[in-house]
Protein backbone atom coordinates (compact mmCIF):
# COMPACT_ATOMS: atom_id res chain seq x y z
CA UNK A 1 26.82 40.68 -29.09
CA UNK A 2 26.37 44.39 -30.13
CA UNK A 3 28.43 47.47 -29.61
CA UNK A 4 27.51 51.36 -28.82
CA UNK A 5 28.10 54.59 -30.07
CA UNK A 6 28.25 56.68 -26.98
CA UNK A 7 29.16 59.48 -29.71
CA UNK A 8 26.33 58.70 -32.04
CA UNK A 9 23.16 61.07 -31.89
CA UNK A 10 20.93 58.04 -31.30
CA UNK A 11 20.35 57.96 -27.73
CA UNK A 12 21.61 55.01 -25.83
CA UNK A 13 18.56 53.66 -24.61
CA UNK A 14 17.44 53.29 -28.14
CA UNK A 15 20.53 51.70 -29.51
CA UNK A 16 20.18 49.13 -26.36
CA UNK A 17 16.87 48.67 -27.43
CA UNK A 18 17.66 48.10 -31.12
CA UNK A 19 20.62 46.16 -30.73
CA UNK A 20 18.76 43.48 -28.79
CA UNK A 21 15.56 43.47 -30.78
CA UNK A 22 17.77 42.92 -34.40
CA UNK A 23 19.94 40.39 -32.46
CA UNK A 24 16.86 38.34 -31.68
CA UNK A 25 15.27 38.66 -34.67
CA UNK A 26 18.00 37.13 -35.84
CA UNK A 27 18.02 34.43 -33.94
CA UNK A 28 21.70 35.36 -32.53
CA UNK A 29 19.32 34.98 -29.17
CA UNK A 30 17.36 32.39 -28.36
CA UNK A 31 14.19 32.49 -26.29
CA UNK A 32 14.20 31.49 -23.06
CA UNK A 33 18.25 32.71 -22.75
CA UNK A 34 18.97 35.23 -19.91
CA UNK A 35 20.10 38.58 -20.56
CA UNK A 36 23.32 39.95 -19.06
CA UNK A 37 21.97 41.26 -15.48
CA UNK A 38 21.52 45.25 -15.73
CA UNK A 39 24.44 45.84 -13.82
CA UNK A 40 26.66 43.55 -15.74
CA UNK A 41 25.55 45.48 -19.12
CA UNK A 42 26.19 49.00 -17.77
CA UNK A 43 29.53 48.08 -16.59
CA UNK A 44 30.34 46.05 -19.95
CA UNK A 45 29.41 49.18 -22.18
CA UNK A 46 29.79 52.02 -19.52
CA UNK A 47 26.66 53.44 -19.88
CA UNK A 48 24.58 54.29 -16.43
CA UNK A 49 22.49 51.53 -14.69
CA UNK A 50 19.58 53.88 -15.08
CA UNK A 51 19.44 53.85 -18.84
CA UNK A 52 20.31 49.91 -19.30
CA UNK A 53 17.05 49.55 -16.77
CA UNK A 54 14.88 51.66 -19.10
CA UNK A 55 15.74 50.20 -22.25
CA UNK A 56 14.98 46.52 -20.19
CA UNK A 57 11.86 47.68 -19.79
CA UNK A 58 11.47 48.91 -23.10
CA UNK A 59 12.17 45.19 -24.42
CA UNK A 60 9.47 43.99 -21.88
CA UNK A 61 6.95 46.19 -22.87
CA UNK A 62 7.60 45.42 -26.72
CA UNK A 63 7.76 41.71 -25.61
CA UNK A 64 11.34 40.70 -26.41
CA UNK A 65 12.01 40.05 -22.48
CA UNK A 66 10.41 38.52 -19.81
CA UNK A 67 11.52 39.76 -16.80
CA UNK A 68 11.25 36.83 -14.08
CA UNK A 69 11.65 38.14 -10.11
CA UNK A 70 14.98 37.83 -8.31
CA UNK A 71 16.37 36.06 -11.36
CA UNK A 72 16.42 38.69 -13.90
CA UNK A 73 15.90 39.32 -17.80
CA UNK A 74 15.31 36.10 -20.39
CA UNK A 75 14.46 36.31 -24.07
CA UNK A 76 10.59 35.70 -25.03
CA UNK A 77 9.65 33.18 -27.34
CA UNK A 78 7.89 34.59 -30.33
CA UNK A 79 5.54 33.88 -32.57
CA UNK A 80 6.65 32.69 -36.16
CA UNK A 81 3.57 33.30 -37.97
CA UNK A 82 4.17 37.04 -38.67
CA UNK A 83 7.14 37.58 -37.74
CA UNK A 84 6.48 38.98 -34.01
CA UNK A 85 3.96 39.15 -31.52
CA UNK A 86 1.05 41.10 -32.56
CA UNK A 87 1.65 45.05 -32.92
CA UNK A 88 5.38 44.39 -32.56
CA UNK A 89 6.56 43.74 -35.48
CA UNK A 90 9.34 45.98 -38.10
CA UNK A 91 6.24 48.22 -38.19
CA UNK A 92 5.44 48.59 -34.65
CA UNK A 93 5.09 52.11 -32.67
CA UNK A 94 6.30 52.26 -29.34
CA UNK A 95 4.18 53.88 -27.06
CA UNK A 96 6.90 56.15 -25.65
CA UNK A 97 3.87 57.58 -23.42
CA UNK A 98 4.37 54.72 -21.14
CA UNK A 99 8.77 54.80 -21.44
CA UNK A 100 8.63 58.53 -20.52
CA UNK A 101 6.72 58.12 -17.68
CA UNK A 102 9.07 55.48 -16.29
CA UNK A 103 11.29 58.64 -17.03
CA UNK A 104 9.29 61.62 -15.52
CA UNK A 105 8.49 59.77 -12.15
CA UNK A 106 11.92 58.75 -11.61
CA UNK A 107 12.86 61.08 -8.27
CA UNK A 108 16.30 59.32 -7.68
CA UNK A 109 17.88 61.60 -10.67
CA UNK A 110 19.63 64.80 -9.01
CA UNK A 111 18.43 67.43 -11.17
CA UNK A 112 14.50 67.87 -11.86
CA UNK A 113 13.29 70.79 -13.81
CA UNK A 114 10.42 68.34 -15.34
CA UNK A 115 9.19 67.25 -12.32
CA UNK A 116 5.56 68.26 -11.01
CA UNK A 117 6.19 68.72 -7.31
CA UNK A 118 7.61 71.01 -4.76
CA UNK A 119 11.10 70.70 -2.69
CA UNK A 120 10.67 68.54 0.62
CA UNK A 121 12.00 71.82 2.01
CA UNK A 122 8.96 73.84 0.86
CA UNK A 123 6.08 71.90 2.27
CA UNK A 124 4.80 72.34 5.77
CA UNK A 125 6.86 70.01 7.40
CA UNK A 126 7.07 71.93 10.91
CA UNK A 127 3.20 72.19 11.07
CA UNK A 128 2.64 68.47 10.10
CA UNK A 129 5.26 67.80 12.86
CA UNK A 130 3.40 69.69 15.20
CA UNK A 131 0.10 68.10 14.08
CA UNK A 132 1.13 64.30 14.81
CA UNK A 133 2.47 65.54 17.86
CA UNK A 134 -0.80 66.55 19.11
CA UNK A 135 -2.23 63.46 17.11
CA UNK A 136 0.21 61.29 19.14
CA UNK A 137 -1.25 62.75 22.62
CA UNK A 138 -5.02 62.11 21.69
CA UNK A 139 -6.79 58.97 21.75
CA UNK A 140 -7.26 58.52 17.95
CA UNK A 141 -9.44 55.16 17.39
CA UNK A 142 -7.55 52.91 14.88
CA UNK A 143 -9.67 50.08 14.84
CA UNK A 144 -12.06 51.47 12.26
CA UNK A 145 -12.53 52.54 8.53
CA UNK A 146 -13.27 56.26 9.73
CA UNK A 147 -16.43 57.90 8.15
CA UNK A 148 -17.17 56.99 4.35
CA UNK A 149 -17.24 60.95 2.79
CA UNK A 150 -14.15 61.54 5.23
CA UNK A 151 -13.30 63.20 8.50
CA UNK A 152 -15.97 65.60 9.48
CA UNK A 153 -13.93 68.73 10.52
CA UNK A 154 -11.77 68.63 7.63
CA UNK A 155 -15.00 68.68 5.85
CA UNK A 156 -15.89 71.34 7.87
CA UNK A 157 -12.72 73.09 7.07
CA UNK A 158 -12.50 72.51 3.19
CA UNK A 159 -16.58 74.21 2.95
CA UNK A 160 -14.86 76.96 5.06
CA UNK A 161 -12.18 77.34 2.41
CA UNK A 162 -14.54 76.84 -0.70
CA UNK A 163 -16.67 79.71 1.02
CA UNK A 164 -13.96 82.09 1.18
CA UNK A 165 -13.79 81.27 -2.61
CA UNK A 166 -17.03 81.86 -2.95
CA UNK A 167 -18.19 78.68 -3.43
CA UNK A 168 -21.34 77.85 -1.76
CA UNK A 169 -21.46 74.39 -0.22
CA UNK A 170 -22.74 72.34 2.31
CA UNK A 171 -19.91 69.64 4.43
CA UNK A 172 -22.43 67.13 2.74
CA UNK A 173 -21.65 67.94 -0.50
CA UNK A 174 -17.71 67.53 0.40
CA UNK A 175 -16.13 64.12 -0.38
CA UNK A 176 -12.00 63.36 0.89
CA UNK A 177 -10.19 61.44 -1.05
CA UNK A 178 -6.44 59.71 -1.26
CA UNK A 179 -5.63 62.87 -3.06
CA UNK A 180 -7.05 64.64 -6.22
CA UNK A 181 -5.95 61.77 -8.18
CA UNK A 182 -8.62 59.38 -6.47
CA UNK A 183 -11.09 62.27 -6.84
CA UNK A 184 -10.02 62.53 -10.56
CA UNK A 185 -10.94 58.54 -11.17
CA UNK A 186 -14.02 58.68 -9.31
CA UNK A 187 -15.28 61.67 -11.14
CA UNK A 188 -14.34 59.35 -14.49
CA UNK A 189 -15.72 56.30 -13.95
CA UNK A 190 -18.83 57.78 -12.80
CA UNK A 191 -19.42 59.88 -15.93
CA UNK A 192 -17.52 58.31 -18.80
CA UNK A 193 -18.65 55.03 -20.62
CA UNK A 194 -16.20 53.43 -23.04
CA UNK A 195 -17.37 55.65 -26.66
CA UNK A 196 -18.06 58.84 -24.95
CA UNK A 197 -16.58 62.11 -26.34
CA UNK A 198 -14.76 63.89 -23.24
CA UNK A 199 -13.24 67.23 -23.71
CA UNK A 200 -9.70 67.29 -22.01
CA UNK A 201 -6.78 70.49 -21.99
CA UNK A 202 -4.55 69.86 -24.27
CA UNK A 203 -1.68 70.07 -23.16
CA UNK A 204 -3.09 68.96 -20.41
CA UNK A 205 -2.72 66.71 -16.94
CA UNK A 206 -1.56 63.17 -18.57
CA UNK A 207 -3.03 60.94 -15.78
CA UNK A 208 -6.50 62.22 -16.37
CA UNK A 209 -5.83 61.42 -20.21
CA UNK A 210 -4.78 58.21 -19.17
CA UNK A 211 -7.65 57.46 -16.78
CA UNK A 212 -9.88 58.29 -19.64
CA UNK A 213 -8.37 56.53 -22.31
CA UNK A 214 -8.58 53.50 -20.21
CA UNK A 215 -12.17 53.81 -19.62
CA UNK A 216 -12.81 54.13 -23.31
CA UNK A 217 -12.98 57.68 -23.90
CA UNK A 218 -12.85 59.44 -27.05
CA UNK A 219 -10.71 62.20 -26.25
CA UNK A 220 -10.79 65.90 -27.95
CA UNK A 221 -7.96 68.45 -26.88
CA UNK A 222 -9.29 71.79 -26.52
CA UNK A 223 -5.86 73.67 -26.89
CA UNK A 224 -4.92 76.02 -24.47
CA UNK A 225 -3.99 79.59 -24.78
CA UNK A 226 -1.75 81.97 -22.48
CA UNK A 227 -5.31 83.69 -21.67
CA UNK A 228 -7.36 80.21 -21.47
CA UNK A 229 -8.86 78.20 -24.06
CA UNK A 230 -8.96 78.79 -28.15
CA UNK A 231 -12.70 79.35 -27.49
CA UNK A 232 -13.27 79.05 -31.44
CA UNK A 233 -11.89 75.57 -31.60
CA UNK A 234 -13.62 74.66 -27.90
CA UNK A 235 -17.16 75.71 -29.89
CA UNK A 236 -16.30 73.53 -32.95
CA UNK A 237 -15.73 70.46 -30.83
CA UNK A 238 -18.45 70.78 -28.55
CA UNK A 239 -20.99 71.23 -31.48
CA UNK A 240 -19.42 68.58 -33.87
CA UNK A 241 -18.50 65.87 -31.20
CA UNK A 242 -21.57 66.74 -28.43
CA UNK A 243 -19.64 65.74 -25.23
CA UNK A 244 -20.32 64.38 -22.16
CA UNK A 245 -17.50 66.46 -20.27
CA UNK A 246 -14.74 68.67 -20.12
CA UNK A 247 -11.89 67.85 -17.27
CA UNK A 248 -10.37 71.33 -17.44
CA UNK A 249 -7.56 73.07 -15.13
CA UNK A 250 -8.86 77.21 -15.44
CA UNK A 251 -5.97 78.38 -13.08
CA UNK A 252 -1.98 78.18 -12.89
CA UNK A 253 -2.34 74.70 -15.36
CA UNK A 254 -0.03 72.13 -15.84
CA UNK A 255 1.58 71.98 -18.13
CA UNK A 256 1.47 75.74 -18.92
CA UNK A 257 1.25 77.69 -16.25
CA UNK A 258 -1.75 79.56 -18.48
CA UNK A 259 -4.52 81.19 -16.34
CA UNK A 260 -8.14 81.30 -18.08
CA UNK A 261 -9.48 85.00 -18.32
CA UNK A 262 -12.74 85.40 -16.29
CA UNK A 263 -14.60 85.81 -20.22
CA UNK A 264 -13.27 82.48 -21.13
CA UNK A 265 -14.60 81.16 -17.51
CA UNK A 266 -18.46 82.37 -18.77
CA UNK A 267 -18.03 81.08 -22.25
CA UNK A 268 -17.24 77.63 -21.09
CA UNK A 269 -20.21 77.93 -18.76
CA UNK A 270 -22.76 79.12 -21.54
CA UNK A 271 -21.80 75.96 -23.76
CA UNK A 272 -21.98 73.85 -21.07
CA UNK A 273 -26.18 74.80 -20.44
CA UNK A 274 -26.25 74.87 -24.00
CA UNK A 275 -25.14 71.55 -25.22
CA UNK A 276 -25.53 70.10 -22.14
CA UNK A 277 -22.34 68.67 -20.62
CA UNK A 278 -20.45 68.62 -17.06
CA UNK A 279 -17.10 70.44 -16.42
CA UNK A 280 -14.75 69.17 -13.77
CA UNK A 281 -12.38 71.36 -12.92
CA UNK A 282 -8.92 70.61 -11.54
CA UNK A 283 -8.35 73.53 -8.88
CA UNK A 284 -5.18 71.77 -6.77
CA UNK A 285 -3.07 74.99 -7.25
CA UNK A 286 -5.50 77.24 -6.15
CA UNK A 287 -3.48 77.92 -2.19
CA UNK A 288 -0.67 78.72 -5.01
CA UNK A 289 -2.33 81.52 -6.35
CA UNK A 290 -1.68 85.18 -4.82
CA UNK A 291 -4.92 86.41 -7.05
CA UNK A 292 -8.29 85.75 -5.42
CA UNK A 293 -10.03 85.12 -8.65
CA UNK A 294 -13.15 83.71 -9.86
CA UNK A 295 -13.30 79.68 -10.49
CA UNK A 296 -15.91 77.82 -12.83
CA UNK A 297 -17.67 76.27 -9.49
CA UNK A 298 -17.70 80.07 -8.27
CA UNK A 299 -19.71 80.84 -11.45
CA UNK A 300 -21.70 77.95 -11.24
CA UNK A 301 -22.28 77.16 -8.28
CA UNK A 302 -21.89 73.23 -8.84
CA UNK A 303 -24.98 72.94 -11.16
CA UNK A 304 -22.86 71.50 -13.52
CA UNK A 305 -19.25 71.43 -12.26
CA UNK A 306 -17.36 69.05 -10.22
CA UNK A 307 -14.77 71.02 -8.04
CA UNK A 308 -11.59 68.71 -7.38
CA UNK A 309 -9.04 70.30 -5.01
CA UNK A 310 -6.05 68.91 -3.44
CA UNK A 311 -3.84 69.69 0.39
CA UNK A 312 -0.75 67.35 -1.49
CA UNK A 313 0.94 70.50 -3.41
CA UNK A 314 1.30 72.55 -0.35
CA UNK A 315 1.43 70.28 2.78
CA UNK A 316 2.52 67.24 1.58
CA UNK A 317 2.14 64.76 -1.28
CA UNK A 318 2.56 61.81 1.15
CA UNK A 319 0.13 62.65 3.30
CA UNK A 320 -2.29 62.32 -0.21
CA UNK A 321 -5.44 64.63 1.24
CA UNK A 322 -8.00 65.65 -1.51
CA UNK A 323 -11.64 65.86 -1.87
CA UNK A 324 -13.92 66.81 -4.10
CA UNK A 325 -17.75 68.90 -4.12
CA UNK A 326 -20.42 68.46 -6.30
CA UNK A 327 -24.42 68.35 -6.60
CA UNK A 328 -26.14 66.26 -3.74
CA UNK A 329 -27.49 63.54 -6.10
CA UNK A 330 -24.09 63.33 -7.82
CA UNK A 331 -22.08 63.81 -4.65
CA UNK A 332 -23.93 60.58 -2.74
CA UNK A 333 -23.33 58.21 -6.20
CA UNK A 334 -19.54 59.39 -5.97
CA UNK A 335 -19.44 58.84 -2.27
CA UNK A 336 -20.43 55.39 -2.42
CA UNK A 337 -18.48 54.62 -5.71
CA UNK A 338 -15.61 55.27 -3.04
CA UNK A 339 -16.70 53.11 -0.72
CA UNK A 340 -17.39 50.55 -3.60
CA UNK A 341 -14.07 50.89 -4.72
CA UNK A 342 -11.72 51.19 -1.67
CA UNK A 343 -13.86 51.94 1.09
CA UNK A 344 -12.90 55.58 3.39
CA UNK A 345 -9.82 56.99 2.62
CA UNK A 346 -7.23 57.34 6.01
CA UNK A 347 -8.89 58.94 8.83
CA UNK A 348 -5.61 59.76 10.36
CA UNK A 349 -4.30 61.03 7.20
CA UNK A 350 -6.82 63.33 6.99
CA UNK A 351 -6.79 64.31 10.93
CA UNK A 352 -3.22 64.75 10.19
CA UNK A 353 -3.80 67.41 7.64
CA UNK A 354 -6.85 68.95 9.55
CA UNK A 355 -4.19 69.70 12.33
CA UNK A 356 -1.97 71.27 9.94
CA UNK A 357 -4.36 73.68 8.17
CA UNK A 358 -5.72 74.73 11.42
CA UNK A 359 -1.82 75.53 12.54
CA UNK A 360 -1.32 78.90 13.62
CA UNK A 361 1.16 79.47 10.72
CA UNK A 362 -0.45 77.98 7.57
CA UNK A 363 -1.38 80.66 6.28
CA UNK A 364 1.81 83.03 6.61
CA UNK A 365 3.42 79.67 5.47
CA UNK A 366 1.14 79.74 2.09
CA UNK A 367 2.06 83.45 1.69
CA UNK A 368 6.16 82.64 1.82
CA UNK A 369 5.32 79.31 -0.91
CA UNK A 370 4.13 82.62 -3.27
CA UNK A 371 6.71 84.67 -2.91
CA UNK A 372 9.24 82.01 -3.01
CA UNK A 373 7.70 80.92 -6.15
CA UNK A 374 7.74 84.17 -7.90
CA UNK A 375 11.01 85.08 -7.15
CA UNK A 376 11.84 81.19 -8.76
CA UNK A 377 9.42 82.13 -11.86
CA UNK A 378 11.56 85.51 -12.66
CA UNK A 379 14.83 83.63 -12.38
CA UNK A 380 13.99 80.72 -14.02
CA UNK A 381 11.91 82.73 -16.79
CA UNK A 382 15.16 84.43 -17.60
CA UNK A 383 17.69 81.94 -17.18
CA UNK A 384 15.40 80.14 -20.17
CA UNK A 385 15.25 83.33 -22.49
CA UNK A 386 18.87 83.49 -22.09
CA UNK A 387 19.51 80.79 -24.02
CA UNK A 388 16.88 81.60 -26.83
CA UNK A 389 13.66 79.78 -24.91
CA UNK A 390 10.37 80.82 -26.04
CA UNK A 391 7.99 80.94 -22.82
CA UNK A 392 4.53 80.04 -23.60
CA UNK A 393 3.52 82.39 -20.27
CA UNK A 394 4.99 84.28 -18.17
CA UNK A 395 2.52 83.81 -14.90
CA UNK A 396 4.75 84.65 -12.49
CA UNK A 397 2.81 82.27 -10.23
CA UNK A 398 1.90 78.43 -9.39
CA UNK A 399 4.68 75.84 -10.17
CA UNK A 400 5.65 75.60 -13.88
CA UNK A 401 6.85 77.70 -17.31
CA UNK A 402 5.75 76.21 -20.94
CA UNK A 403 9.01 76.57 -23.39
CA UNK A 404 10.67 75.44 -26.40
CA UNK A 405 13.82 76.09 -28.28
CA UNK A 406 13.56 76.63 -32.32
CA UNK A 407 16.51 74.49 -32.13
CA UNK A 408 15.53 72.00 -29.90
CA UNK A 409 12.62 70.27 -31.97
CA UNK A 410 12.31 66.84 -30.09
CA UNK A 411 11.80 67.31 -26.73
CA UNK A 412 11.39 63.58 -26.38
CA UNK A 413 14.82 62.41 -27.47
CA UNK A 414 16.20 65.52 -25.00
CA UNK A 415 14.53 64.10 -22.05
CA UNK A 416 16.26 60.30 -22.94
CA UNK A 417 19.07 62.23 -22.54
CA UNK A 418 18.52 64.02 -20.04
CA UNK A 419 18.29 61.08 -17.79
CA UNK A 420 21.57 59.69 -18.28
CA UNK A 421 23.06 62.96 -17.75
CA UNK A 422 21.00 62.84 -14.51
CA UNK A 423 18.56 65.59 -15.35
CA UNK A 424 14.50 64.78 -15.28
CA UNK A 425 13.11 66.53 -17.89
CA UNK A 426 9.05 66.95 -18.79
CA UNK A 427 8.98 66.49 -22.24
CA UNK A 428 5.75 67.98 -23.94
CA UNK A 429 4.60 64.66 -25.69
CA UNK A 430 4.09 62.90 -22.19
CA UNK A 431 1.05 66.72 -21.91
CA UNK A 432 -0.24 65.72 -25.41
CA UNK A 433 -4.26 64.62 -26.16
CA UNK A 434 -2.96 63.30 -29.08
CA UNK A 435 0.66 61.54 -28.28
CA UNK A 436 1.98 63.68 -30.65
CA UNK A 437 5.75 64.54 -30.68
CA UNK A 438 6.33 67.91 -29.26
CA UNK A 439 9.37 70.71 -28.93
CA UNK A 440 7.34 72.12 -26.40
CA UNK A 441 9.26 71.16 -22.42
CA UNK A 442 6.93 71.65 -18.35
CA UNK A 443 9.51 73.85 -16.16
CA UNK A 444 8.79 73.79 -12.91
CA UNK A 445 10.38 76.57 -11.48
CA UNK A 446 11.11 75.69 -8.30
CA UNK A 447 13.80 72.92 -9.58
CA UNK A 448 15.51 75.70 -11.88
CA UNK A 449 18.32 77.49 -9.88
CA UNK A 450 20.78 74.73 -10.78
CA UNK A 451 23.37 75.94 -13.68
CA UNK A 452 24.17 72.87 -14.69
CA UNK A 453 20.95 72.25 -16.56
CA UNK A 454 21.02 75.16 -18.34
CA UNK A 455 24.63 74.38 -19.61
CA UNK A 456 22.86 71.16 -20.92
CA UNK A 457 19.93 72.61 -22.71
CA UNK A 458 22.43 75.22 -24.23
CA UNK A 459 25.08 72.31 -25.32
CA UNK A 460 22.28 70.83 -26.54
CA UNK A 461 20.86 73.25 -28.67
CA UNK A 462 24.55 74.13 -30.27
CA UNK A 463 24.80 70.69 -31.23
CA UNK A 464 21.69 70.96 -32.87
């Protein structure tokens, strides 16, 4: 049929890809004739099953395969009329948005320095133990939804929390949700029409972007600086595009690690009253951060921000605990867009986290997380800048380090392969407003103590 190059620069996934698309644009394959299965392929051109199931999916999405359950891969028919289905044609872009992702949230690869989450053996696992212990021994009702805004004393607990941040709230303005991802879409779909102009980070949190783009958002990147925002271009888009709101990350972002000064904080704030626009801001690494600092809802006081927060990072991101605060009026239309939508989130979830936070040793648990973390930010910080890195911000806190390599100048074609050397990279294009290529590569820290990656990106760039 084809053959590979597993010298060639081209990665494999794309010469997989390429081979099959020129092969049936040839008419060498017919539709409706099954592909060799994925296993057959890999063995055939001794490539990994990993990157023969990527580039499947890559013909799927491009609409070369059909993929048909428990009986595999089969050539599409296409249309004759221009050549290919529409969009897909000699001309046609890939959205490589939607390949890395199948990339990035791929957990069964051994090494993962892209990935956005925290070792199993850093969570609380002992105090969530300990919590559906005590759950098991109490005579938790599972017949019912549980109450629509959430559990009451975690409600309790979270305007506890958000007062020691000085964030003044009531538990009625407190909504739980299935994580800060729900709380994110809520948020969305309540504020954003298809047409609006929404301010987003860029780089910035690619689900939101995603979320938004779905809904029919015009999306502006306000790019982000080590000490915040480029307030001049924030100013420019806010008075030439008017927006409706900003979904911001002030503190220990992702993908940058960057920390907004407290002067950026205000400035944000006085453009908001002034053009009139809401800010939701993304505060789920806030238990990460040893600096008790000020937050836009601190400022603000929720008159016109939306404070999203999240118990995943630290306890666990399977229990999926978050919740959100906001105005009254605003807070009752989200709370019953979440009933609208899925009803209450898990009551014994969220009694299950309530137990945890209210262990005896969350807090000294929290403190450890820090210092674990910035002992993994100084060695991962210099294991990069040995190898000629350039480090976007050096926070020394939170989960993740911004870099790129002069040398390195597609960070997308290093993350394809990455993968089938078994390494999860975060590539900056998958952060972008725009879906622009990027040299730019998300560290997370905690994922960086293994040599062997480093011996890759340092191959890597040599080749280059």
């Amino acid at each position: 049929m084809f053959s590979l190059n597993l010298h060639s620069s081209t990665p494999l996934v794309q010469q997989i890809v390429e081979g099959f698309r020129q092969a049936i644009d040839d008419g060498a394959l017919r539709a409706g004739v099954k592909a060799p299965s994925i296993r057959q392929f890999a063995h055939a051109h001794k490539v990994s099953v990993f990157t023969v199931v990527d580039a499947y999916d890559r013909l799927v999405a491009q609409g070369y395969f059909a993929s048909r359950p428990h009986s595999g891969f089969f050539v599409k028919q296409r249309p004759l009329s221009d050549g290919g289905a529409p969009g897909i044609g000699p001309n046609f872009n890939f959205d490589s948005m939607w390949y890395l992702r199948r990339i990035f949230e791929n957990r069964a690869l051994r090494m993962k320095p892209g990935c956005g989450w925290l070792p199993g053996e850093w969570l609380f696992q002992e105090g969530v133990r300990r919590s559906l212990r005590t759950l098991a021994t109490e005579n938790v009702d599972l017949g019912g939804y549980g109450e629509p805004k959430g559990y009451p004393p975690l409600r309790q607990l979270v305007r506890e929390l958000l007062a020691e941040q000085e964030i003044a709230v009531t538990t009625d303005q407190v909504v739980l949700t299935q994580g800060s991802s729900q709380a994110m879409d809520l948020v969305a779909r309540r504020l954003v029409r298809a047409g609006d102009a929404v301010l987003v980070d860029d780089p910035g949190y690619p689900n939101q972007m995603f979320s938004l783009r779905f809904l029919g958002a015009r999306l502006f990147g306000v790019p982000r600086t080590a000490s915040g925002y480029d307030l001049v271009a924030l100013e420019r888009l806010v008075v030439e595009h008017q927006p409706k709101v900003f979904f911001t990350q002030p503190r220990l972002q992702s993908p940058t690690g960057s920390v907004a000064q407290l002067a950026h904080l205000h400035r944000v704030m006085q453009l908001a009253d002034k053009h009139d626009f809401l800010v939701v801001e993304n505060d789920i690494y806030a238990d990460l951060d040893p600096e008790p600092r000020p937050s836009l809802a601190s400022l603000d006081q929720l008159r016109r921000v939306i404070y999203i927060s999240s118990f995943s990072k630290t306890i666990s991101p399977n229990i999926r605990v978050g919740y959100l605060a906001a105005a009254p009026d605003l807070l009752e239309d989200l709370a019953q867009l979440k009933m609208i939508s899925g009803l209450t989130s898990s009551e014994f979830s969220e009694r299950l986290a309530h137990g945890a936070l209210l262990d005896g040793r969350w807090r000294k648990h929290i403190k450890g997380v820090r210092e674990r973390l910035a002992q993994a930010h100084q060695g991962a910080a210099a294991r990069l800048l040995n190898i000629g890195f350039e480090i976007f911000t050096e926070p020394k806190a939170g989960i993740f380090l911004w870099a790129r390599h002069p040398e390195l100048p597609d960070a997308t074609e290093l993350a394809y392969k990455g993968a089938e050397q078994d390494i999860l990279l975060g590539p900056g294009h998958l952060f972008s407003a725009d879906l622009h290529s990027s040299s730019w590569f998300r560290f997370n820290v905690a994922y960086c103590e293994d040599p062997e990656v480093f011996a890759f990106l340092d191959k890597q760039r040599q080749r280059g």
